[in-house]
C-alpha atoms as a PDB file:
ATOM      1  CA  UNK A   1       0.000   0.000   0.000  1.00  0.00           C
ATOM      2  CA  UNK A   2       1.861   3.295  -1.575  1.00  0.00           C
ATOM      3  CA  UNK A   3       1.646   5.907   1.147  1.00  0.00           C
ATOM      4  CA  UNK A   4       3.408   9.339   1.752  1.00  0.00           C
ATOM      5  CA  UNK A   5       5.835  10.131   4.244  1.00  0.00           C
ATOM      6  CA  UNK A   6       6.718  14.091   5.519  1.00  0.00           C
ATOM      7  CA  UNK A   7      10.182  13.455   7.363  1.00  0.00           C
ATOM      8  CA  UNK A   8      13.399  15.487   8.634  1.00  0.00           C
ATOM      9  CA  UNK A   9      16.406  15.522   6.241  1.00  0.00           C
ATOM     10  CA  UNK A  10      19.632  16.388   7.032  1.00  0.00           C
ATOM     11  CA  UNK A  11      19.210  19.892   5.991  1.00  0.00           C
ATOM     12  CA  UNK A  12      16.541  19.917   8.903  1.00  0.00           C
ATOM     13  CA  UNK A  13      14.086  20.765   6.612  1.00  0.00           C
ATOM     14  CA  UNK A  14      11.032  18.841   5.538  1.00  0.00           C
ATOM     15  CA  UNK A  15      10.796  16.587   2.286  1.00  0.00           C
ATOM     16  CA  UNK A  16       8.351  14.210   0.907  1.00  0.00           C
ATOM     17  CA  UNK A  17       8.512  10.282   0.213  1.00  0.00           C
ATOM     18  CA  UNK A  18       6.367   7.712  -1.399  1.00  0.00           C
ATOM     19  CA  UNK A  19       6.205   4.098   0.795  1.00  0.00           C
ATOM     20  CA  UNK A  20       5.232   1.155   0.633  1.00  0.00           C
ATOM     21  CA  UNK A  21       3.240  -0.556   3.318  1.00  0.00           C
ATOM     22  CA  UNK A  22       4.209  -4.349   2.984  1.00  0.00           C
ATOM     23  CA  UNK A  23       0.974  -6.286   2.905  1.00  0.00           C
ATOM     24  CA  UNK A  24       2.418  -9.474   3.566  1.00  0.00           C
ATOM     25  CA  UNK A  25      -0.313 -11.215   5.367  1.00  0.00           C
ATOM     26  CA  UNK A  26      -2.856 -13.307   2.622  1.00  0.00           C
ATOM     27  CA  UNK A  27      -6.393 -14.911   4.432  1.00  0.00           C
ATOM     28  CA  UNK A  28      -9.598 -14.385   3.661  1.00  0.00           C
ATOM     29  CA  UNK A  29      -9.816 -10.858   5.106  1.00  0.00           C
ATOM     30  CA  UNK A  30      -8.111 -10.098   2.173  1.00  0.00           C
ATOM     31  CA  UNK A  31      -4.284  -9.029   2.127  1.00  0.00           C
ATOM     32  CA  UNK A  32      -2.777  -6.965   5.332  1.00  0.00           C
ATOM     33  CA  UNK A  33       0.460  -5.415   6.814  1.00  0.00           C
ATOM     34  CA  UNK A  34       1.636  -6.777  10.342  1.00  0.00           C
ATOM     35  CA  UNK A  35       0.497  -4.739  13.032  1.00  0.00           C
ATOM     36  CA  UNK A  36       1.314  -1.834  14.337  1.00  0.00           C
ATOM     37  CA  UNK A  37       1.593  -0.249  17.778  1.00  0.00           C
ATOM     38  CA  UNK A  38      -0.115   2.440  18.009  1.00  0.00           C
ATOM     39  CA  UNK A  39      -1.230   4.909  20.865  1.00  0.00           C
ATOM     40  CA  UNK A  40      -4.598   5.864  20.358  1.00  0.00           C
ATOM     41  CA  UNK A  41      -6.959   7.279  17.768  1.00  0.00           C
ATOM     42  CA  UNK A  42      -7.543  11.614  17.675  1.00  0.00           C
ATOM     43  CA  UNK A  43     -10.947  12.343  15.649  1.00  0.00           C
ATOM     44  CA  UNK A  44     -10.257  15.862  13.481  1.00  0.00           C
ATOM     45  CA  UNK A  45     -12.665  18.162  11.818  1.00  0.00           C
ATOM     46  CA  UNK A  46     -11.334  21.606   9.928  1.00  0.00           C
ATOM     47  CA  UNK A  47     -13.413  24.199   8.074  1.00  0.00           C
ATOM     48  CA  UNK A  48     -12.631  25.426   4.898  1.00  0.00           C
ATOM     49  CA  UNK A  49     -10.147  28.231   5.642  1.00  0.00           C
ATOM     50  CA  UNK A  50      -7.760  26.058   7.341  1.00  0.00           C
ATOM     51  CA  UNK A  51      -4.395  26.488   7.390  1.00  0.00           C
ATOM     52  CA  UNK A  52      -1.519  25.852   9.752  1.00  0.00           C
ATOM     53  CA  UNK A  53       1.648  27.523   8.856  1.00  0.00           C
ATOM     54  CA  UNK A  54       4.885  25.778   9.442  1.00  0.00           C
ATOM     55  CA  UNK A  55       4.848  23.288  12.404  1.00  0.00           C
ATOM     56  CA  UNK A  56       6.009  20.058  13.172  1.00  0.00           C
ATOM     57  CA  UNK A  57       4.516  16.772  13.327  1.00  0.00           C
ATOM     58  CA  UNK A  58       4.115  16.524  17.092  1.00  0.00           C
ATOM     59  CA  UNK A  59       5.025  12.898  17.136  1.00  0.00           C
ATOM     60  CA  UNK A  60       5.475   9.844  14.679  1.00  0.00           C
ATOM     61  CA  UNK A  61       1.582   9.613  13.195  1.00  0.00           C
ATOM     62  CA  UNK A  62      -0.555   8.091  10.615  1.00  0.00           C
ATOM     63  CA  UNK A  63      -2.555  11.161   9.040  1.00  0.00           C
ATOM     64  CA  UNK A  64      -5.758   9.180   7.503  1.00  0.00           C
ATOM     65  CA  UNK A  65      -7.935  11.889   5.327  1.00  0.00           C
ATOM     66  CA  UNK A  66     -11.466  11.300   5.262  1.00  0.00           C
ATOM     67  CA  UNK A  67     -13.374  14.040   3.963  1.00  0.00           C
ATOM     68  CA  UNK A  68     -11.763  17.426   1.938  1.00  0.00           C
ATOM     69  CA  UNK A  69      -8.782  18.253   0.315  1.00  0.00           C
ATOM     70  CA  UNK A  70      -5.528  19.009   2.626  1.00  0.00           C
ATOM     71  CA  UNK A  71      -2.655  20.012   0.903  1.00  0.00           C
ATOM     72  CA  UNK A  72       1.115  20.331   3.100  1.00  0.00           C
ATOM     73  CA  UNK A  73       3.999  22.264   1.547  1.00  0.00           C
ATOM     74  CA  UNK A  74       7.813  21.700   2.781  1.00  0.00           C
ATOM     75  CA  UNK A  75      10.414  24.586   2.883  1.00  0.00           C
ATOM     76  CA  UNK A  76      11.125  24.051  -0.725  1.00  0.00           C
ATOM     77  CA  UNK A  77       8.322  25.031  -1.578  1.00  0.00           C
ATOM     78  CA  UNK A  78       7.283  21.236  -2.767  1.00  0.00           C
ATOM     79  CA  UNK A  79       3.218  20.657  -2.583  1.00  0.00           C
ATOM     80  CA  UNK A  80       1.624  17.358  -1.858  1.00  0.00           C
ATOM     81  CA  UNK A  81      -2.161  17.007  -1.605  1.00  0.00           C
ATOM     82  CA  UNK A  82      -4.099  14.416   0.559  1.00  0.00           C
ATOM     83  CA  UNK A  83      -7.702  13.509  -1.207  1.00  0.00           C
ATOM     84  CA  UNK A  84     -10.358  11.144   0.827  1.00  0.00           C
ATOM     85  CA  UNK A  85      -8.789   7.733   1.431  1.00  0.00           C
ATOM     86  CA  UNK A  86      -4.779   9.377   1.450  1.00  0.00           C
ATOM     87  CA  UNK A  87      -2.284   8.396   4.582  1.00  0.00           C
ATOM     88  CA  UNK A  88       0.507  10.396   5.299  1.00  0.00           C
ATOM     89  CA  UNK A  89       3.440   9.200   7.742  1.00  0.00           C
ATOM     90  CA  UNK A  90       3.947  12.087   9.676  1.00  0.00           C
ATOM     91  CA  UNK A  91       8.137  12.127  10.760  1.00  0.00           C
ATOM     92  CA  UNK A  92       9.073  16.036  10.980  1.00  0.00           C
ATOM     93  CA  UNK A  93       8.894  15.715  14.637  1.00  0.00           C
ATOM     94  CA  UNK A  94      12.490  18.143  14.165  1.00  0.00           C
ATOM     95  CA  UNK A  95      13.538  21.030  11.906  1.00  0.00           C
ATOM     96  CA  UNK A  96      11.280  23.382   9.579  1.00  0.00           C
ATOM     97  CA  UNK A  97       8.303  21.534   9.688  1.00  0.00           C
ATOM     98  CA  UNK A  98       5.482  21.849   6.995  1.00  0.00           C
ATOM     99  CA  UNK A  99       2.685  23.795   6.499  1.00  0.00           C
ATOM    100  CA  UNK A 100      -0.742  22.435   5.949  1.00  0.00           C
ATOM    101  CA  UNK A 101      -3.951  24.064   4.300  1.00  0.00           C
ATOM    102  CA  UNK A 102      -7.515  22.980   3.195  1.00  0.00           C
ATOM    103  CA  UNK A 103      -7.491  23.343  -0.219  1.00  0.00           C
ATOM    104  CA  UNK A 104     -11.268  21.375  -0.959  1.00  0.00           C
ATOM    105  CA  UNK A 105     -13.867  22.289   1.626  1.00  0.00           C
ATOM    106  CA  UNK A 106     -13.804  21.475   5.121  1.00  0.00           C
ATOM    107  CA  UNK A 107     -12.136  18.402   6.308  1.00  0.00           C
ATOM    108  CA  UNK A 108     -12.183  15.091   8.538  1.00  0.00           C
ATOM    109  CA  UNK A 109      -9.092  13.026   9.285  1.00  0.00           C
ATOM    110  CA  UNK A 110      -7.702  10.560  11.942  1.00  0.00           C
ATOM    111  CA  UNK A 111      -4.825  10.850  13.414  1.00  0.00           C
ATOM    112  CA  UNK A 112      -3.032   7.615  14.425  1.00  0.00           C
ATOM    113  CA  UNK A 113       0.160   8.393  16.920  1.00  0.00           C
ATOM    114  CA  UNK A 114       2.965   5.376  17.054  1.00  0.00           C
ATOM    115  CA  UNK A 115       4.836   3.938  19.669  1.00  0.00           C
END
């Protein structure tokens, strides 16, 4: 499962990078990745003028978009856009951060923190 991933690079700014999510578990649910640990489960609703200038991810977290448009800019000025059904790994816990804006409505997401 292809995924995107907002990290820290060694210029302590943010970048972008497509994963993949190995779904290496085949039964008949279907195919699945192993688990993860996780530490809870934040509900998130945004109106349509959202927008969060730069900040960092405040800890390792799945961003799951439900409803809207969100799109997240790194210092370089690099857009990404997360539609309904997009994850983002959230890893900028350091350095520049990203900035994040509704760009299609109001929105609903879930955020997933790891362990």
């Amino acid at each position: 499962m292809k995924i995107t991933r907002v990290y820290t690079g060694e210029d302590n700014r943010s970048h972008f990078e497509d994963i993949e999510i190995p779904l290496t578990i085949h039964d008949q649910m279907g195919s699945k990745s192993e688990i993860q640990a996780t530490a809870g489960v934040i509900f998130r609703s945004t109106d349509e003028e959202y927008l969060y200038d730069f900040h960092n991810a405040p800890c390792r977290q799945y961003v799951v978009n439900l409803e809207g448009i969100l799109e997240l800019e790194v210092g370089s000025g690099e857009k990404r856009r997360l539609n309904p059904g997009d994850v983002l790994l959230g890893e900028d816990v350091t350095g520049e951060g990203h900035i994040t804006r509704a760009v299609g409505g109001p929105g609903r997401s879930l955020f997933i923190p790891l362990e």
